[in-house]
N, C-alpha and C. Protein backbone atom coordinates (compact mmCIF):
# COMPACT_ATOMS: atom_id res chain seq x y z
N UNK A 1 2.79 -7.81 -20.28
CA UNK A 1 2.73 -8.38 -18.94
C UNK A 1 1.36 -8.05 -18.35
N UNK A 2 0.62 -9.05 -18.09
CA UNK A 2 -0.51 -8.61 -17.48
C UNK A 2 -0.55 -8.44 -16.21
N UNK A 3 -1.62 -7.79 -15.29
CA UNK A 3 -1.90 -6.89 -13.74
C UNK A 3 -1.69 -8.10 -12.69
N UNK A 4 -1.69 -9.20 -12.93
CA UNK A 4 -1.38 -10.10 -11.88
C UNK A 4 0.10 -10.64 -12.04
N UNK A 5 0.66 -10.46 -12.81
CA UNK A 5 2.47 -11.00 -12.85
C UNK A 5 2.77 -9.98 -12.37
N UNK A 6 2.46 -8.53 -12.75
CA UNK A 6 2.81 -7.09 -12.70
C UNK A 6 2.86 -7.25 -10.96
N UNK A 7 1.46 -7.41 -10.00
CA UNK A 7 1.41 -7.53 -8.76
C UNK A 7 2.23 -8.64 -8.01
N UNK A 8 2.35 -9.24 -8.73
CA UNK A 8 3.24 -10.20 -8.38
C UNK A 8 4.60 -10.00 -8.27
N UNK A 9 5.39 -9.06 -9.34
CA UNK A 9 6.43 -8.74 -9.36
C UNK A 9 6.63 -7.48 -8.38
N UNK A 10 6.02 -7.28 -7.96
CA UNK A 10 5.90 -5.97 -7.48
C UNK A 10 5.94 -6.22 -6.09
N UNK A 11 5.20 -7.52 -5.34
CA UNK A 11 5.38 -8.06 -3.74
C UNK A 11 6.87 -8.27 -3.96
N UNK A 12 7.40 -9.00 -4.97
CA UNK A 12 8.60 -9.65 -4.72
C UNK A 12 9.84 -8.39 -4.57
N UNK A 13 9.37 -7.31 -5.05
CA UNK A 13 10.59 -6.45 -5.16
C UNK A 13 10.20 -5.65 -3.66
N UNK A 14 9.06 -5.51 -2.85
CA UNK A 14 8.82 -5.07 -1.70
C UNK A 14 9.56 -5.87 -0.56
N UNK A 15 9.14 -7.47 -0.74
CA UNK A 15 9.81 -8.47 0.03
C UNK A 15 11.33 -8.10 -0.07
N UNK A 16 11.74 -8.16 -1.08
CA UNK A 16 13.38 -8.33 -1.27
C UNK A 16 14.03 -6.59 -0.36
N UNK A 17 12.97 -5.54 -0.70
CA UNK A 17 13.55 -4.58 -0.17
C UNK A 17 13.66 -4.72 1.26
N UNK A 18 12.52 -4.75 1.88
CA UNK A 18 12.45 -4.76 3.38
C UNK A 18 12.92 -5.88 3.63
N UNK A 19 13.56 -6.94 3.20
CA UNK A 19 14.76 -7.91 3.95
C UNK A 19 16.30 -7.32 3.49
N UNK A 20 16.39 -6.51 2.41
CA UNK A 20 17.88 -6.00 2.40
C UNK A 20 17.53 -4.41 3.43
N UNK A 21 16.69 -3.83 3.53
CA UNK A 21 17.05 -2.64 4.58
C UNK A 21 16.71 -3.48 5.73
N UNK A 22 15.74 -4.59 6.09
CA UNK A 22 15.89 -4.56 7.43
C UNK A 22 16.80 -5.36 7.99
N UNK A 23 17.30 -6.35 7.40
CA UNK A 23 18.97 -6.66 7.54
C UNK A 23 19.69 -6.00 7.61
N UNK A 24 19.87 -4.74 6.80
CA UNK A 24 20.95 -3.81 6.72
C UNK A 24 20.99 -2.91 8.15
N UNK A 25 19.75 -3.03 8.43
CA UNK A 25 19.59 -2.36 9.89
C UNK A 25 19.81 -3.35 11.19
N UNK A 26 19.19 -4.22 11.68
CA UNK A 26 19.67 -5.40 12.39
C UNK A 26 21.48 -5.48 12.33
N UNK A 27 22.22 -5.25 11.21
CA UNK A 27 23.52 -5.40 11.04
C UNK A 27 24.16 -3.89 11.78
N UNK A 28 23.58 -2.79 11.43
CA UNK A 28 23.96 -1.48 11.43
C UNK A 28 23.73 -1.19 13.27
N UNK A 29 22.22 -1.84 13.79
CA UNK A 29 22.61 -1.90 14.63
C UNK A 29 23.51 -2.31 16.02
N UNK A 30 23.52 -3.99 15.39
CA UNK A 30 24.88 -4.82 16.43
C UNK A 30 26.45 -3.83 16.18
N UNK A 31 26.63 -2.86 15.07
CA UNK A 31 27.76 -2.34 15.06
C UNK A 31 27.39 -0.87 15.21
N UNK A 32 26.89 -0.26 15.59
CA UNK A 32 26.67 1.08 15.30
C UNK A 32 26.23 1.63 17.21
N UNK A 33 25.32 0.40 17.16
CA UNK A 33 24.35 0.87 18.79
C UNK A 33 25.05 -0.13 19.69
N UNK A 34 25.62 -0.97 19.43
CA UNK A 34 26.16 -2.43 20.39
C UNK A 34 25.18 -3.16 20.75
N UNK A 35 24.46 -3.77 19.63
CA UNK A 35 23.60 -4.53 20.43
C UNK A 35 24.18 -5.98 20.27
N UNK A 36 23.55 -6.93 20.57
CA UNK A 36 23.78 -8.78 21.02
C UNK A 36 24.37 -8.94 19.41
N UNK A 37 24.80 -9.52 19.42
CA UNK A 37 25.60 -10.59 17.93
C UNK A 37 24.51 -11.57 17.76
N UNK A 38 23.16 -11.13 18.15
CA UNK A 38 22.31 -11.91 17.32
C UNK A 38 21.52 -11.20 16.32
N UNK A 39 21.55 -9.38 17.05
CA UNK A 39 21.01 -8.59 15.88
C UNK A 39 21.58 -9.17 14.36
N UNK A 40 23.28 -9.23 14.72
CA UNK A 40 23.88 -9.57 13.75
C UNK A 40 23.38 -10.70 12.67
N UNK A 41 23.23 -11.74 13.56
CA UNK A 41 23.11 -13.15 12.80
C UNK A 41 21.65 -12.96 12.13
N UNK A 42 21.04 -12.51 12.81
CA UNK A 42 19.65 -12.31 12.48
C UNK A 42 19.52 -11.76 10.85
N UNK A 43 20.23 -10.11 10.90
CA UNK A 43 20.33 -9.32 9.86
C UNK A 43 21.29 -10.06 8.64
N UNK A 44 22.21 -11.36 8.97
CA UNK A 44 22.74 -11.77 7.97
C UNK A 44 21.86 -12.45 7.28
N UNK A 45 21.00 -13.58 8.35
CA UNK A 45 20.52 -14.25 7.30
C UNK A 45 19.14 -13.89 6.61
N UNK A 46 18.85 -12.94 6.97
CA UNK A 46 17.73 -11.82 6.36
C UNK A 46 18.03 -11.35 5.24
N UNK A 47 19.57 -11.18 4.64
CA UNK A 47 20.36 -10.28 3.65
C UNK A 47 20.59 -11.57 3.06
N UNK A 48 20.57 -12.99 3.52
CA UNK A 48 20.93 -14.18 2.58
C UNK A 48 19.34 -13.78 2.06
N UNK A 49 18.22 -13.97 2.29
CA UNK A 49 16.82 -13.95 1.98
C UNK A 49 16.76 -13.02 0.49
N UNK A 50 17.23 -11.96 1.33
CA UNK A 50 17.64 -10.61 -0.17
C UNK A 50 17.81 -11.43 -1.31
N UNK A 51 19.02 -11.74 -0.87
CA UNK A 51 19.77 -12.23 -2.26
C UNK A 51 18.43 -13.39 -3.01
N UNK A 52 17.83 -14.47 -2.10
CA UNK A 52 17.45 -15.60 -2.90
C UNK A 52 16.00 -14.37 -3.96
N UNK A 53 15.45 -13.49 -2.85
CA UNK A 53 14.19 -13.26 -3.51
C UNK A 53 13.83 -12.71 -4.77
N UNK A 54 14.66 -11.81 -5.10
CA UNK A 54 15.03 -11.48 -6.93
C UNK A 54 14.96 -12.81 -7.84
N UNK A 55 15.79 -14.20 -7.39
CA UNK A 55 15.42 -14.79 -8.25
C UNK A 55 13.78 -15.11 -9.03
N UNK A 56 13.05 -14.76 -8.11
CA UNK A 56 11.87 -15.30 -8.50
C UNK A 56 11.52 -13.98 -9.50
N UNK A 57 11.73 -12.85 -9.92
CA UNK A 57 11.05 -11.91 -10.93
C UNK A 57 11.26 -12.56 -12.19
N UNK A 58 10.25 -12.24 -13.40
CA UNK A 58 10.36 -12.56 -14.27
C UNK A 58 11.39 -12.33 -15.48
N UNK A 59 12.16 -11.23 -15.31
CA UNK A 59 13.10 -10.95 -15.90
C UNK A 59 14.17 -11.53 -15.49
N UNK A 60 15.27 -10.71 -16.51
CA UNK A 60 16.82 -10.77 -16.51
C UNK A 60 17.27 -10.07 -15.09
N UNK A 61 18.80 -10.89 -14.92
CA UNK A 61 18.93 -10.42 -13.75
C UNK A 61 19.44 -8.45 -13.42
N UNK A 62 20.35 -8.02 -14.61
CA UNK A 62 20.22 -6.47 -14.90
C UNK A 62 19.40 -5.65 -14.74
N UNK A 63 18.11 -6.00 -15.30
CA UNK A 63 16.92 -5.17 -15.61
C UNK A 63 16.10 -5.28 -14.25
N UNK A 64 15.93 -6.90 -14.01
CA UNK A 64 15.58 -6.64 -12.01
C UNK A 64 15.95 -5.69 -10.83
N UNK A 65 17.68 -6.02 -11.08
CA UNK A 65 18.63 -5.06 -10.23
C UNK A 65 18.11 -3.83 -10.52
N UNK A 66 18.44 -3.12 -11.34
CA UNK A 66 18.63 -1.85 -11.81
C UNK A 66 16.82 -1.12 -11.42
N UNK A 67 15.32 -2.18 -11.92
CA UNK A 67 14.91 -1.28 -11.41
C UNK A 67 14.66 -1.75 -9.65
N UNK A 68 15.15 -2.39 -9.00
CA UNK A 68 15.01 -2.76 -7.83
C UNK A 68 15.70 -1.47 -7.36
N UNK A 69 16.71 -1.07 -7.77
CA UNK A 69 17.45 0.54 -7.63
C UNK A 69 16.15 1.40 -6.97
N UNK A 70 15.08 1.62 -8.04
CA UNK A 70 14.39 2.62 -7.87
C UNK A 70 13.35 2.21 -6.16
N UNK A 71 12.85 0.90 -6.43
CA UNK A 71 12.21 0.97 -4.89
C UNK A 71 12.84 0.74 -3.95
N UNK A 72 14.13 0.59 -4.06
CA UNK A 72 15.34 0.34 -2.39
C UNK A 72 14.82 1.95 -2.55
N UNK A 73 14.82 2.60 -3.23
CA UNK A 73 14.85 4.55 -3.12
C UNK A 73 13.27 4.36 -2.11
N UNK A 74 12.54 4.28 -2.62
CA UNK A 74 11.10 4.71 -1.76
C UNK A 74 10.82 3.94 -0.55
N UNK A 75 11.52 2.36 -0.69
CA UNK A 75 11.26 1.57 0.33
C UNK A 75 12.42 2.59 1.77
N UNK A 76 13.33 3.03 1.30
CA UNK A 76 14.56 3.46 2.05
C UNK A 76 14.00 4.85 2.57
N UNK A 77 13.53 5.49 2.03
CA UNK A 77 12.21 6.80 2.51
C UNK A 77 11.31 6.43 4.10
N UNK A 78 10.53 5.56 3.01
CA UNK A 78 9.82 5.04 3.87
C UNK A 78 9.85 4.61 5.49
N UNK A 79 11.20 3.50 4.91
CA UNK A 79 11.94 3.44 6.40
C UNK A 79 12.23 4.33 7.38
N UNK A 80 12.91 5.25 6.55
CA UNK A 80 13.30 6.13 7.43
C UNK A 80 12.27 7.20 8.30
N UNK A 81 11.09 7.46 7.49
CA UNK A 81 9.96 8.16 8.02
C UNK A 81 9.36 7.07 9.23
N UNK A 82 9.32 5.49 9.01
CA UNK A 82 8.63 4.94 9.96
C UNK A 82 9.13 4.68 11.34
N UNK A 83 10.67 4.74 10.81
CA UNK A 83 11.74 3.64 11.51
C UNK A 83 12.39 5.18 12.38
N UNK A 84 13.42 6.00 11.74
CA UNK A 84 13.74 6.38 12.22
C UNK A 84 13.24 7.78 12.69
N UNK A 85 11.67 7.89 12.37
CA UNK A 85 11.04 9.16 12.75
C UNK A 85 11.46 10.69 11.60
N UNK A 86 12.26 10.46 10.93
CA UNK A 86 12.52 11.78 9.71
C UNK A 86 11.39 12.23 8.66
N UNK A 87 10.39 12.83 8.77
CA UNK A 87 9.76 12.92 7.64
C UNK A 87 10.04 13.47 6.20
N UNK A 88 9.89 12.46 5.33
CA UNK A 88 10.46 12.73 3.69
C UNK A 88 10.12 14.58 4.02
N UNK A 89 10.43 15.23 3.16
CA UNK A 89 10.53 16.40 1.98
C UNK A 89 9.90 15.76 1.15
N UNK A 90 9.68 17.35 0.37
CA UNK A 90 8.82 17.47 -0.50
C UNK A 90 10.17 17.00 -1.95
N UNK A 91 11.15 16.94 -1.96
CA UNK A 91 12.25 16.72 -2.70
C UNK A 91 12.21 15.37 -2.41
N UNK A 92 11.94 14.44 -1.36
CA UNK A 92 12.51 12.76 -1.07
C UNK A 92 11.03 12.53 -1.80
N UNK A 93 9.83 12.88 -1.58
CA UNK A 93 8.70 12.59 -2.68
C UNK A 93 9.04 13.23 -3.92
N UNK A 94 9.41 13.94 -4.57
CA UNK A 94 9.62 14.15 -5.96
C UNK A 94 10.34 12.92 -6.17
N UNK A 95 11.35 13.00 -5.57
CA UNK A 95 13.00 11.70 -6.33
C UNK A 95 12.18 10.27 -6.08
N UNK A 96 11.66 10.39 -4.65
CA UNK A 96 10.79 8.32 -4.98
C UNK A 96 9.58 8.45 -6.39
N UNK A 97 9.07 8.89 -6.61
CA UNK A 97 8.13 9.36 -7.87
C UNK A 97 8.75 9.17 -9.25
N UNK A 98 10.30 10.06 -9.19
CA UNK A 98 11.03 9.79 -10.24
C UNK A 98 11.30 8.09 -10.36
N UNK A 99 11.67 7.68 -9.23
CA UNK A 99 12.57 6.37 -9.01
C UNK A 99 11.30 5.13 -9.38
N UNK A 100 9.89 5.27 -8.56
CA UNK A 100 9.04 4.61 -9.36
C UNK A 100 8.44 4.57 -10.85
N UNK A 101 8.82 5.69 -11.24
CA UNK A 101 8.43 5.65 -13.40
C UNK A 101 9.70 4.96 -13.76
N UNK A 102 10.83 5.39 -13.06
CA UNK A 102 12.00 4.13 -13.75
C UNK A 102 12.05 3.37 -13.57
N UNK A 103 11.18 2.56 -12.48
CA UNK A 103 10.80 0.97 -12.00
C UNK A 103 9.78 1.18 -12.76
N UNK A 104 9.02 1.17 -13.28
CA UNK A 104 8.22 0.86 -14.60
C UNK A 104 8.17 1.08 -15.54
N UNK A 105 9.11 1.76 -16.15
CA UNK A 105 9.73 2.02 -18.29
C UNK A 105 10.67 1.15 -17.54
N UNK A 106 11.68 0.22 -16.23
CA UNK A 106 12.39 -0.50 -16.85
C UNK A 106 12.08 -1.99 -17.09
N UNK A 107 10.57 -2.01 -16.28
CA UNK A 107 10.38 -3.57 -15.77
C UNK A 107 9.03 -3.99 -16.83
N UNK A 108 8.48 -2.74 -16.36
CA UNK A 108 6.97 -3.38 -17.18
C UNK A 108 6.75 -2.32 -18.37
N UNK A 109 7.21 -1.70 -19.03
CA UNK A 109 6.74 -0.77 -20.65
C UNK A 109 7.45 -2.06 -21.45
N UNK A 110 6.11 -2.11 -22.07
CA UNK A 110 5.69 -2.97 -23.37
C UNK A 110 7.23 -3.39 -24.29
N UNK A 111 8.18 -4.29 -24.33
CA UNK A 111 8.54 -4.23 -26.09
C UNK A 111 8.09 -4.95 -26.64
N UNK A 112 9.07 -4.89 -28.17
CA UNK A 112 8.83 -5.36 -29.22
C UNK A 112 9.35 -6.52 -29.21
């Protein structure tokens, strides 16, 4: 796989994250904080977006999911350091570190 599919695959799994957490949040908030039932509608069809944007990676749909696993982990960090003010640990940077080498031995290391 060469450095421009690689970058390429790599917006798409950013895009797909920050529309499934920030849907998931828009949703979390109309039920959690009471806000308008448009947070709601909003965060649904943000989480329809989720779903379409995986189609576009170059792989199978397993091997997408699974390492999409690892950056919902750092994108979900992230969030939370920006969004909800928590700053990672030195343990939430070890585990996103772990979670990005398994998003790459599962998406992009070479086979046969």
């Amino acid at each position: 796989m060469v450095a421009a599919e690689i970058a390429k695959s790599l917006v798409f799994f950013i895009i797909a994250g920050l529309c499934e957490i920030g849907g998931g949040y828009l949703v979390w908030l109309w039920l959690r904080e009471a806000k308008s039932a448009w947070y709601f509608l909003f965060g649904a069809l943000v989480l329809i977006l989720y779903g379409i944007i995986p189609t576009f990676q170059p792989a199978n749909f397993g091997r997408v999911y699974a390492a999409y696993g690892g950056v919902f982990v750092v994108l979900s960090i992230l969030w939370g350091w920006q969004i909800d003010k928590i700053i990672p640990d030195r343990f939430d940077i070890i585990g996103g570190c772990i979670a990005l080498i398994g998003v790459g031995v599962i998406m992009y290391w070479p086979r046969s």
